[in-house]
Protein backbone atom coordinates (compact mmCIF):
# COMPACT_ATOMS: atom_id res chain seq x y z
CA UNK A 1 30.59 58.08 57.07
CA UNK A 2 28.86 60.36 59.59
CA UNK A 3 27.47 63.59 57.66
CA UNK A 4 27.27 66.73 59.64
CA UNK A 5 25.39 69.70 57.10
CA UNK A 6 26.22 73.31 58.13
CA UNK A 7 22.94 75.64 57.45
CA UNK A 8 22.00 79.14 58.18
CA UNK A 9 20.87 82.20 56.67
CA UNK A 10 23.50 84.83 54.91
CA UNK A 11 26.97 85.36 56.33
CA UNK A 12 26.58 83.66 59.64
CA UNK A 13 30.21 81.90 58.95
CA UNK A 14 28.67 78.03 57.73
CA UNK A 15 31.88 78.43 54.80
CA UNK A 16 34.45 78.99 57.20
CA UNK A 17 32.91 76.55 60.24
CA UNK A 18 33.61 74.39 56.89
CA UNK A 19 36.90 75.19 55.84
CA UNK A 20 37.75 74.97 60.11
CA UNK A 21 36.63 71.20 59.72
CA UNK A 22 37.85 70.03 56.34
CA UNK A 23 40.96 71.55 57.42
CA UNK A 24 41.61 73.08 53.75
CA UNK A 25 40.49 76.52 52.41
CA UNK A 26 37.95 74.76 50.36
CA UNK A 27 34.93 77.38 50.00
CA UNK A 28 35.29 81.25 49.30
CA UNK A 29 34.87 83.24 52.32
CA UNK A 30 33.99 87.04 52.07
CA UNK A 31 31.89 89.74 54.48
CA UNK A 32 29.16 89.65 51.11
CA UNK A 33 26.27 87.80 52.04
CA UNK A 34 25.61 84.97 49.50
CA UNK A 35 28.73 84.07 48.27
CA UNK A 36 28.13 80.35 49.17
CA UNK A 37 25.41 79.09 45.96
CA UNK A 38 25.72 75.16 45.95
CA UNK A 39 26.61 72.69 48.50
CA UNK A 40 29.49 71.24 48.72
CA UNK A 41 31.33 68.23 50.44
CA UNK A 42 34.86 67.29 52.13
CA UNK A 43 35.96 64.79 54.37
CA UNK A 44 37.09 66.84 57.43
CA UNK A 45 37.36 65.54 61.41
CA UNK A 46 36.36 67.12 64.36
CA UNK A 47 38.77 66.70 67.01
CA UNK A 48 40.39 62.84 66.43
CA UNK A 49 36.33 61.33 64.85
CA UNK A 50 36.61 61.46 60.81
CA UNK A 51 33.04 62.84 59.53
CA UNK A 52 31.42 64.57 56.35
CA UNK A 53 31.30 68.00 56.06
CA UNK A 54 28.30 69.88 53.85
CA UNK A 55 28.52 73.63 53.64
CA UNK A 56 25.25 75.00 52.11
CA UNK A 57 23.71 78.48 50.91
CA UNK A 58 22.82 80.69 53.04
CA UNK A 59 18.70 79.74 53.74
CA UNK A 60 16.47 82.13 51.79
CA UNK A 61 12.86 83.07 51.96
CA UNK A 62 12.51 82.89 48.10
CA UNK A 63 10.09 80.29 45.74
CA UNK A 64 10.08 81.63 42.82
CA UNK A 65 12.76 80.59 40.21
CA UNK A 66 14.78 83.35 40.99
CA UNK A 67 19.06 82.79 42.04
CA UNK A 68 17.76 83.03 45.56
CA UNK A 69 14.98 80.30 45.22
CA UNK A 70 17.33 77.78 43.54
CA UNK A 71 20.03 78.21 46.47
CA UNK A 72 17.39 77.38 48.40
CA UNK A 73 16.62 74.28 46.77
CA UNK A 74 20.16 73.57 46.60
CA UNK A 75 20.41 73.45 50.69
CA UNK A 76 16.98 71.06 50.77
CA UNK A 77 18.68 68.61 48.91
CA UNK A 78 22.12 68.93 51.22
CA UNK A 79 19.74 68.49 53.85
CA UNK A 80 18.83 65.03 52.66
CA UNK A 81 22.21 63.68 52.58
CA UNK A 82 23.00 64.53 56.44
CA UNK A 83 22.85 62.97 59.31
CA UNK A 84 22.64 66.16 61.76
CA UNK A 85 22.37 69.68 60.71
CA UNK A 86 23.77 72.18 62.73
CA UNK A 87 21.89 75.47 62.46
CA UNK A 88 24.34 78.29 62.93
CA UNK A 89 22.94 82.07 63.61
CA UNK A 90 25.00 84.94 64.27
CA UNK A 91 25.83 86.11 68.10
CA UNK A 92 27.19 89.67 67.33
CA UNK A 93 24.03 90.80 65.38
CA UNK A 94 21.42 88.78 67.35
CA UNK A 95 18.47 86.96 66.01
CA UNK A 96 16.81 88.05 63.06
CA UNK A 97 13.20 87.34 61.73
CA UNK A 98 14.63 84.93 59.07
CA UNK A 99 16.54 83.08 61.93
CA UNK A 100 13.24 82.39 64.21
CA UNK A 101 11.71 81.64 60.53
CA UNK A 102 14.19 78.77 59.72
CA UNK A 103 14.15 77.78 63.26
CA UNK A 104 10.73 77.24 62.58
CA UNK A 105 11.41 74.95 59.30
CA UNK A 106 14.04 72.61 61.31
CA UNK A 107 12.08 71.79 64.17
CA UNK A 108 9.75 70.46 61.74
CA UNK A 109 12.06 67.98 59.90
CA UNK A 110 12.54 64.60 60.87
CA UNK A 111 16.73 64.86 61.67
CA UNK A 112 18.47 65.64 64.32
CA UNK A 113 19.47 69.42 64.76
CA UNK A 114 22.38 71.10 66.83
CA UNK A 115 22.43 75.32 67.28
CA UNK A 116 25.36 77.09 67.19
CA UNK A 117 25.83 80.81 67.91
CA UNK A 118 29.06 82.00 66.59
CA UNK A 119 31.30 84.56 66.24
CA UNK A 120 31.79 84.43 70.07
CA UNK A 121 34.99 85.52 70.65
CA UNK A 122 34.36 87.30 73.83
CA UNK A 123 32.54 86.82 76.59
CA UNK A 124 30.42 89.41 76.39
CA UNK A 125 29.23 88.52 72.86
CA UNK A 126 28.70 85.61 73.69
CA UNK A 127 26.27 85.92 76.96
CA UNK A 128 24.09 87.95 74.97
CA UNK A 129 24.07 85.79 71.53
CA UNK A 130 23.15 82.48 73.96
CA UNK A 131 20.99 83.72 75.99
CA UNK A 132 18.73 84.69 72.76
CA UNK A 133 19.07 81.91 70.90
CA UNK A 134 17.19 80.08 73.92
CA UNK A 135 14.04 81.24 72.10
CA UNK A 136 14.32 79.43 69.28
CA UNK A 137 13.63 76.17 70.85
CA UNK A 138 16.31 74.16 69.49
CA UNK A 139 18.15 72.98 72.90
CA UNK A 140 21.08 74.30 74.43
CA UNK A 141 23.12 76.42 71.94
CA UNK A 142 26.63 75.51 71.57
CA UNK A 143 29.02 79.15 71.52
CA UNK A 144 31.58 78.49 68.65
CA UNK A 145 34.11 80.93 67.06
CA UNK A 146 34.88 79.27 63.35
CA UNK A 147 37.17 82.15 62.75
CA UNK A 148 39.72 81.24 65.71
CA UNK A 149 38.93 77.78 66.51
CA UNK A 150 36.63 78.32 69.94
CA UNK A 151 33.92 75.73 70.90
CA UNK A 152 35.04 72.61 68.99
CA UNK A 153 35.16 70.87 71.94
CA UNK A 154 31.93 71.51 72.86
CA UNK A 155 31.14 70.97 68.99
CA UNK A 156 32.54 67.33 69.45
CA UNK A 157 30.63 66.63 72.71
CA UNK A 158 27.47 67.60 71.06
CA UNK A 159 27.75 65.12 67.91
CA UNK A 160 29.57 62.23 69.56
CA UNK A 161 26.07 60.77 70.25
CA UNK A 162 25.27 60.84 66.90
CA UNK A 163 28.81 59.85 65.31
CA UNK A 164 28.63 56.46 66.82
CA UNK A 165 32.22 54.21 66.43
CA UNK A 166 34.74 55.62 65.02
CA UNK A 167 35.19 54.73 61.74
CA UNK A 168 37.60 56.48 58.94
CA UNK A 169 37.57 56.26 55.39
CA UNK A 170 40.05 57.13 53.21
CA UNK A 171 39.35 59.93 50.88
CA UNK A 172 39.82 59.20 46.94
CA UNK A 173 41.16 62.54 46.23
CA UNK A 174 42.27 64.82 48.49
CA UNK A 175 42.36 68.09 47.33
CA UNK A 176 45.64 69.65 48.97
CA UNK A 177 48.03 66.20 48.50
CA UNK A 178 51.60 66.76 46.49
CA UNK A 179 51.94 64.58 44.06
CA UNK A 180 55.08 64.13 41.96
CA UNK A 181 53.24 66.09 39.11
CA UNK A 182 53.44 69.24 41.56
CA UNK A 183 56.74 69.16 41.41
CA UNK A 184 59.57 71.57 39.70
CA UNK A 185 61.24 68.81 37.64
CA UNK A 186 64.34 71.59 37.39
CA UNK A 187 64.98 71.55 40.86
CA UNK A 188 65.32 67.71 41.28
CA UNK A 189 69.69 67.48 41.82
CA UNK A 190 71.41 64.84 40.98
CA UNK A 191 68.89 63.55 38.03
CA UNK A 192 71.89 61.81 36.90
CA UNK A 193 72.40 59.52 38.98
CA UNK A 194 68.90 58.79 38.92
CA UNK A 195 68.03 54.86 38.80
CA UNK A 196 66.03 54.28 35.89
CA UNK A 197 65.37 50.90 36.23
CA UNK A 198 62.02 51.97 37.86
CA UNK A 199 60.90 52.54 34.06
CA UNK A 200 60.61 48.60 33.98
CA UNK A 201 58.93 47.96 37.01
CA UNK A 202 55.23 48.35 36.64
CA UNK A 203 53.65 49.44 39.82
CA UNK A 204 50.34 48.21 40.92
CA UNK A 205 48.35 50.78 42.85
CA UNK A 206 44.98 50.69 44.14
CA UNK A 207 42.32 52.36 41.76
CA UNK A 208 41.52 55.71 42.38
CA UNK A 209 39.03 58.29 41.34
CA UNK A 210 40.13 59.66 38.14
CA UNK A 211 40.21 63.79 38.66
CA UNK A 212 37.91 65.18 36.01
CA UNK A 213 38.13 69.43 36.39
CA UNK A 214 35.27 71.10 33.65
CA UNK A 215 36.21 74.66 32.80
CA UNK A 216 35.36 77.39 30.51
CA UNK A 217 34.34 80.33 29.82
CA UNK A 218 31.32 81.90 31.52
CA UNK A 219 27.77 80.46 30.88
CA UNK A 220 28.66 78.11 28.19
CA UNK A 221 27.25 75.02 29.81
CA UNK A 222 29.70 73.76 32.67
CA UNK A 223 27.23 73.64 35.27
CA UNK A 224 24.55 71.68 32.69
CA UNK A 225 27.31 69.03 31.32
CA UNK A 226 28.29 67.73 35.48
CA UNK A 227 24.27 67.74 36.20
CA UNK A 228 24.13 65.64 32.91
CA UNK A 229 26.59 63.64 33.61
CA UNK A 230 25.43 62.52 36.88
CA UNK A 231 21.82 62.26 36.24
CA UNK A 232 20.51 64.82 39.01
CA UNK A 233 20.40 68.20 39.95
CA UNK A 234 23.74 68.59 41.38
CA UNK A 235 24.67 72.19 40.96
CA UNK A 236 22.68 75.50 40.21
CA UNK A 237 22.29 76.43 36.37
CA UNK A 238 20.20 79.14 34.35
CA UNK A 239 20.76 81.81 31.97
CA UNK A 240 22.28 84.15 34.19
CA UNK A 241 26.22 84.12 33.18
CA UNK A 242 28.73 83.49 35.88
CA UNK A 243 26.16 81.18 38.63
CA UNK A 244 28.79 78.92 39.89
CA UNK A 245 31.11 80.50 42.24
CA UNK A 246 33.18 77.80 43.87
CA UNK A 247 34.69 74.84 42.61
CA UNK A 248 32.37 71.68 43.37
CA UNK A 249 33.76 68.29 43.22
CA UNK A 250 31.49 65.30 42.92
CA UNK A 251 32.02 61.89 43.36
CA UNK A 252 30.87 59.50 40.36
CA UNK A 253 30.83 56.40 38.90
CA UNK A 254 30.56 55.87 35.20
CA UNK A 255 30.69 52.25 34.29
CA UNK A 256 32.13 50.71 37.00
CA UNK A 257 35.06 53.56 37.00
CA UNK A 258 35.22 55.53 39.90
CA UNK A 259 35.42 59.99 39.08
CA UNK A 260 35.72 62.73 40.65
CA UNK A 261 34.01 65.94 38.79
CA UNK A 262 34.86 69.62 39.39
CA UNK A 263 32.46 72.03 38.46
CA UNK A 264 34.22 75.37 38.04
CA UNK A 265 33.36 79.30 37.89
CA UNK A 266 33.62 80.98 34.38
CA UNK A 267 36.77 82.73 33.39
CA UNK A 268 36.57 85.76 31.78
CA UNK A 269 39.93 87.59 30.41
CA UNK A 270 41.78 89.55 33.57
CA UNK A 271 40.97 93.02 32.57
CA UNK A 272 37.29 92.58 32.99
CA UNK A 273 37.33 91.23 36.16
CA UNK A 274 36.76 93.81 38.99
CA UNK A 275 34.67 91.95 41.46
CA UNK A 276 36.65 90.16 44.31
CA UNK A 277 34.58 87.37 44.59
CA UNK A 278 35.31 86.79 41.14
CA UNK A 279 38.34 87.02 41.07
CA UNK A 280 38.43 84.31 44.16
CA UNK A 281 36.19 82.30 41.98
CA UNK A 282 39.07 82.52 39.05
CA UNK A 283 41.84 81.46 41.87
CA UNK A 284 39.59 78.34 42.69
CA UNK A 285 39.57 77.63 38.76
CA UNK A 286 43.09 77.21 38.62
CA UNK A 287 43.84 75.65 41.38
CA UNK A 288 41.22 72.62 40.17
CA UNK A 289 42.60 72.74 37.01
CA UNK A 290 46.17 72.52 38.42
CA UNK A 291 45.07 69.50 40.83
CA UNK A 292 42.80 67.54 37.98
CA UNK A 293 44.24 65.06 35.71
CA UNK A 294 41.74 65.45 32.51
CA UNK A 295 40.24 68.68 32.28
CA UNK A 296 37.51 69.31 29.64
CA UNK A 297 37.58 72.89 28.00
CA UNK A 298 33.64 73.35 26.99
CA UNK A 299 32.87 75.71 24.15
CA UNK A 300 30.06 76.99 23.26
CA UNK A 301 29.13 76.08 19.37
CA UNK A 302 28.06 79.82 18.55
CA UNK A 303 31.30 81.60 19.58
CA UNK A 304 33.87 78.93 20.10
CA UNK A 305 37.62 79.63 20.36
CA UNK A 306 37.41 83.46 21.08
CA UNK A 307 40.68 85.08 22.24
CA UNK A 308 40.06 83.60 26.00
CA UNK A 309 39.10 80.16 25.13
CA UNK A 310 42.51 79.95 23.79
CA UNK A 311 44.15 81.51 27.09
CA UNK A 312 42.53 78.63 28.81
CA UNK A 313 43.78 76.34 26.64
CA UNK A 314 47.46 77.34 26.73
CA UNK A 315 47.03 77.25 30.51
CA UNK A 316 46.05 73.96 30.62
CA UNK A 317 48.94 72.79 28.24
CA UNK A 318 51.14 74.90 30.93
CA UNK A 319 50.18 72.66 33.58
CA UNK A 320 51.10 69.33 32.35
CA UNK A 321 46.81 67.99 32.22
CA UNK A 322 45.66 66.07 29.56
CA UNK A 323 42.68 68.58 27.69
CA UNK A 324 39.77 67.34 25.82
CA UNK A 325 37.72 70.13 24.10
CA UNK A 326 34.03 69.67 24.41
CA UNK A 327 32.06 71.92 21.83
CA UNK A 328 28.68 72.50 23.83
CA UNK A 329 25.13 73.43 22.39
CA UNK A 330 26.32 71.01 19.26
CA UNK A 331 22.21 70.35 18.82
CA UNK A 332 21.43 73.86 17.49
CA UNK A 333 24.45 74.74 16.10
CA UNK A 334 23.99 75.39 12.18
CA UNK A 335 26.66 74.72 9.49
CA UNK A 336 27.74 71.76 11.42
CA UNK A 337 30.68 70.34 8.92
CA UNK A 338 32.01 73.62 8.06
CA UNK A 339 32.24 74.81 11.73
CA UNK A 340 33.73 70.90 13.09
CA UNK A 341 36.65 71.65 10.16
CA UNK A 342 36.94 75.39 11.53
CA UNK A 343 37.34 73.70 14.80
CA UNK A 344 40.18 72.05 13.97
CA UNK A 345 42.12 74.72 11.74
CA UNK A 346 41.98 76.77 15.01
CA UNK A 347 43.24 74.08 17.07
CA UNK A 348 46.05 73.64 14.66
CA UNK A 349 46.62 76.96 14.25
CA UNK A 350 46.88 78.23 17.83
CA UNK A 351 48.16 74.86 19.93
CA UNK A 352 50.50 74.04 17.41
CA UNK A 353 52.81 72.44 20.45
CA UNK A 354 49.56 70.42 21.36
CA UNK A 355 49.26 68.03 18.31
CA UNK A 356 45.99 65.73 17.71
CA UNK A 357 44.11 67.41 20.74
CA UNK A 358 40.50 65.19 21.74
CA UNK A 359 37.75 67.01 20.24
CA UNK A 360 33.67 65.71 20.98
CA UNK A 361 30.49 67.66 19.92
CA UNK A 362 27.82 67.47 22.82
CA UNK A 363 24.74 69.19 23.72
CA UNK A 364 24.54 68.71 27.66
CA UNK A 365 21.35 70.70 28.15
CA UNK A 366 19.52 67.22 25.78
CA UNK A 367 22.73 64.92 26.84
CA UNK A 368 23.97 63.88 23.70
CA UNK A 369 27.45 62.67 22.84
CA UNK A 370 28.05 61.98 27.20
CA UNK A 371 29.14 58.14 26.20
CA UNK A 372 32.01 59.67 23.47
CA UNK A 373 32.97 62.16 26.09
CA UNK A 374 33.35 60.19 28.87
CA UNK A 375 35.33 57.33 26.24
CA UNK A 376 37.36 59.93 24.64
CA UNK A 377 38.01 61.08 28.75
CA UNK A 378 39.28 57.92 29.42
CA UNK A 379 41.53 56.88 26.42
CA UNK A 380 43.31 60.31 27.34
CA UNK A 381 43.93 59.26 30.38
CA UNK A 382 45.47 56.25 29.43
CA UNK A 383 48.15 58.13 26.94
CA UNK A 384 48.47 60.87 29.66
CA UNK A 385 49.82 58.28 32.40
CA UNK A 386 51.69 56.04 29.41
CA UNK A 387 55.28 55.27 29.56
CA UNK A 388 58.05 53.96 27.21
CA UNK A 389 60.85 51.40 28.65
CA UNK A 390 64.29 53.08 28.85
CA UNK A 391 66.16 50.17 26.47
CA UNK A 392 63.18 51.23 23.64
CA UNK A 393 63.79 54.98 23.74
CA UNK A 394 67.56 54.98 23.50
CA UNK A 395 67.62 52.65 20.37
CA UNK A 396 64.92 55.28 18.76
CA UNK A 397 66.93 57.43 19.91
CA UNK A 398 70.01 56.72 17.85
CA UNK A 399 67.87 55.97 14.69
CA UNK A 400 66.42 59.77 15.31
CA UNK A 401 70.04 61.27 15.07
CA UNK A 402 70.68 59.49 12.58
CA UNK A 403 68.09 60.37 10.33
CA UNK A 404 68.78 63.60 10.74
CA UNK A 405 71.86 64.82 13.27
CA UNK A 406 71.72 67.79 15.81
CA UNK A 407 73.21 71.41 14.31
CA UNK A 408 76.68 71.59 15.22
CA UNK A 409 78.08 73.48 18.06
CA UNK A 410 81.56 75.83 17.26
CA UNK A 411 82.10 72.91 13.90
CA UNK A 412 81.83 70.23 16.33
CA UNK A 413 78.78 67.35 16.91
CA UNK A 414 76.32 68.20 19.45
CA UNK A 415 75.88 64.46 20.58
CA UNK A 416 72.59 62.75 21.50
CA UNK A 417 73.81 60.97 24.41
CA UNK A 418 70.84 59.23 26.40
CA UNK A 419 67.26 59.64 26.75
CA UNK A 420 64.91 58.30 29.44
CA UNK A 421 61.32 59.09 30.77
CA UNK A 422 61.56 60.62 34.04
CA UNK A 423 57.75 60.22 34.68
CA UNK A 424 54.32 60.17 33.53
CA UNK A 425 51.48 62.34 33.83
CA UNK A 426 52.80 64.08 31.44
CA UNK A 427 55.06 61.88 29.85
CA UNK A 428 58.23 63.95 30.62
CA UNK A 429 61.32 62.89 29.29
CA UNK A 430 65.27 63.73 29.97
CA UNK A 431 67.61 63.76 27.51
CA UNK A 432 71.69 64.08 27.89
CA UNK A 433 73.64 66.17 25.34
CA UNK A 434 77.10 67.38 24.74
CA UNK A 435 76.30 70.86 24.69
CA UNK A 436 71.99 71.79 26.35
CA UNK A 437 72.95 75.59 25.97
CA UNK A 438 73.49 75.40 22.37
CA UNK A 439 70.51 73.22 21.23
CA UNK A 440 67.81 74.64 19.09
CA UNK A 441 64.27 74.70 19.76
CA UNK A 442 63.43 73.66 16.31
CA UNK A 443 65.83 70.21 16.71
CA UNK A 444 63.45 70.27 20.49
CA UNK A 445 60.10 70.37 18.63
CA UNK A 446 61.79 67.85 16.21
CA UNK A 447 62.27 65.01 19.30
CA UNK A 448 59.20 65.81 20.68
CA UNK A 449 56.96 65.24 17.38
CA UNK A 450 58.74 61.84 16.89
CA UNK A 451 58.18 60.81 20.66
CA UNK A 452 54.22 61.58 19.66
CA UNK A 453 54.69 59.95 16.44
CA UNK A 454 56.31 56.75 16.94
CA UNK A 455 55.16 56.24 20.67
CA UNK A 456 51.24 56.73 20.48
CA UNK A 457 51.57 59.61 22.58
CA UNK A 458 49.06 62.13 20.85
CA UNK A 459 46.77 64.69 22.45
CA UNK A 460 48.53 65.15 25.68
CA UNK A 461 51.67 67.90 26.66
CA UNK A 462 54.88 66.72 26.33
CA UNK A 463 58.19 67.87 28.35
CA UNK A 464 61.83 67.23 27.48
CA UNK A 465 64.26 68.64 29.68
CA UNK A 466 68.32 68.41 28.39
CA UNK A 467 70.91 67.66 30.74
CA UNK A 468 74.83 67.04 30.41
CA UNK A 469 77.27 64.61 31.77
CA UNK A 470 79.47 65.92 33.91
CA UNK A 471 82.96 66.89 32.42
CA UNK A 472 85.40 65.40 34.76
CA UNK A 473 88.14 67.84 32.96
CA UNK A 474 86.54 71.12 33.33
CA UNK A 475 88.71 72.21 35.93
């Protein structure tokens, strides 16, 4: 697919050109220069042509190994993957040194390159902002506004040369799609009369890239692990704590499996959060987490399962994704039995509704224990999509009550009348009763444990939601 890379110095608008394109609100915008630290990629269109879309940090006159250097590394290799760059500068505040400097850099690169003055909203802007950016040799500059939508026509004439035929491909995860696993289960009427027969059709689908979201809390290795994983320099890491600002998916393949990876920001507890950006960065966090299917929970050996790990845990649990818990920095950890059983008292201890959850040791920084992650990934999946035939749940069903009966209701029964899986991913189950209102969470937790019991289903959430038959007498 065509690959148009967006480039630029500081706050010149490349993030929301991008989000204008990709048609999402993919990147964090703000006024602060630098928000934008790694590249990232989305299938977008401009006009009715499908192309690639890179956003990239703003360019930076740094070589040292400082934040600023390695952003600038970061947009060198986005370079490499595009077909034409456009080079954006600013209209309102005119060229700068660092523009002309950059200018400088493109002209030299073998690739085509398109300029683009924007923020031109007015005319008067606009006449001044073109007729400078003449200077910088770089052909005819095209006036764009990303903010309101101006120019993209002129955008589209300018690449069509380049795009060639038109040619679409379908994306293997789009990032704003409902799914069924979106949905509020609660506000589904009629469940009833539901046909459950779908239970024993298996459906055949067309393999897609399994949604892999890596989150945690600030500097414990998130950033390392995905650069690990995919054996290159993918996203910006170093010592400093809380580098990675938006979420940055990347497309893998790991044994002939097709993933998709989502780096994510660190997440500190609320109440030391003051800094917008951050607190964007946290938004983007959860909405990855919400939109992944597996999401790893990295630890870091020293200090594991502090008060917010745990927060992130239960709100992973809330969402319905299958966790795995990946203790990082395993190689220099000391004490190594005593702290794995430790591990696992805590798990016990504080996601007690979460039985048998995946836990691997790595060290990502000297990629060890990648193969068990990526295996334990995978078998997770598989219990997290599993499902149980309708004919096979009501007999356990029965044995269940019988073994031990619900608590009765006013010194009458409280029937188990029918149970059936509504979907998968999570396995969620609905069960009808004679009386929902009066059923005990402790008889709940008691279903639930025997659905993970006799059915395989370990590791991953569970939901059971009661319903009643209708009384045709009530009134």
């Amino acid at each position: 697919m065509f690959t148009l890379a967006i480039v630029g110095r500081p706050n010149v608008g490349k993030s929301t050109l991008f989000n204008r394109l990709s048609r999402k609100k993919l990147a964090i915008i703000d006024d602060t220069p630098g928000v934008t630290r790694d590249w990232r990629e989305s299938e977008g269109w401009i006009l009715d042509r499908a192309i690639r879309v890179i956003d990239t940090a703003g360019l930076e006159e740094s070589f040292d190994d400082s934040i600023l250097a390695r952003m600038r590394r970061q947009t060198e290799l986005a370079l490499k993957q595009a077909d034409v760059v456009l080079f954006m500068v600013d209209g309102r505040s005119g060229l700068t040194p660092m523009d002309k400097h950059f200018a400088d850099f493109l002209r030299r690169q073998e690739m085509p390159v398109l300029l683009a003055v924007n923020k031109c909203e007015n005319d008067s802007s606009a006449a001044a902002g073109l007729a400078e950016a003449y200077s910088l040799g770089l052909g005819d500059p095209i006036p764009l506004s990303a903010a309101h939508g101006y120019g993209l026509e002129d955008l589209y004439h300018a690449l069509l040369p380049h795009i060639g035929p038109d040619e679409v491909e379908e994306d293997d995860f789009d990032d704003q799609t409902m799914i069924m696993d979106d949905l509020d289960l609660d506000e589904i009427e009629g469940i009833e009369d539901y046909d459950f027969a779908m239970n024993e059709i298996p459906v055949v689908e067309e393999e897609k890239s399994l949604r892999i979201a890596i989150v945690g809390r600030p500097n414990v290795g998130k950033s390392t692990l995905l650069n690990a994983l995919v054996q290159e320099d993918r996203v910006m890491t170093g010592p400093e704590a809380g580098i990675t600002r938006d979420a940055i998916a990347v497309k893998w393949e790991w044994q002939g499996r097709k993933f998709r990876l989502v780096d994510t920001a660190g997440m500190r507890r609320k109440a030391r959060i003051d800094d917008k950006i951050e607190k964007m960065s946290v938004d983007d966090t959860l909405r990855a987490i919400r939109l992944a299917e597996v999401v790893v929970l990295v630890l870091d050996a020293e200090t594991m399962f502090e008060r917010q790990d745990l927060i992130i845990a239960e709100h992973i649990v809330n969402e319905g994704r299958a966790m795995i818990i990946a203790i990082n920095k395993w190689d220099a950890a000391e004490d190594k039995p005593e702290r794995l059983t430790h591990a696992r008292e805590r798990i016990e201890e504080s996601l007690g509704q979460l039985k048998d959850v995946p836990l691997v040791t790595i060290s990502a920084l000297k990629e060890k224990g990648l193969d068990n992650l990526m295996r334990t990934i995978t078998d997770t999946h598989k219990i997290w999509n599993s499902r149980v035939k309708t004919p096979t749940l009501n007999r356990w069903l029965k044995r269940m009550e019988q073994q031990t009966p619900a608590p009765l209701v006013a010194g009458r029964p409280n029937r188990l009348r029918y149970i059936t899986q509504l979907k998968a991913r999570p396995p969620t189950f609905v069960m009808w009763v004679g009386r929902p209102d009066n059923f005990p969470e402790t008889y709940k937790r008691y279903i639930i444990n025997g659905l993970r019991r006799d059915f395989n289903i370990q590791g991953v959430p569970i939901r059971l939601m009661l319903r009643t038959s209708k009384n045709p007498y009530a009134n």
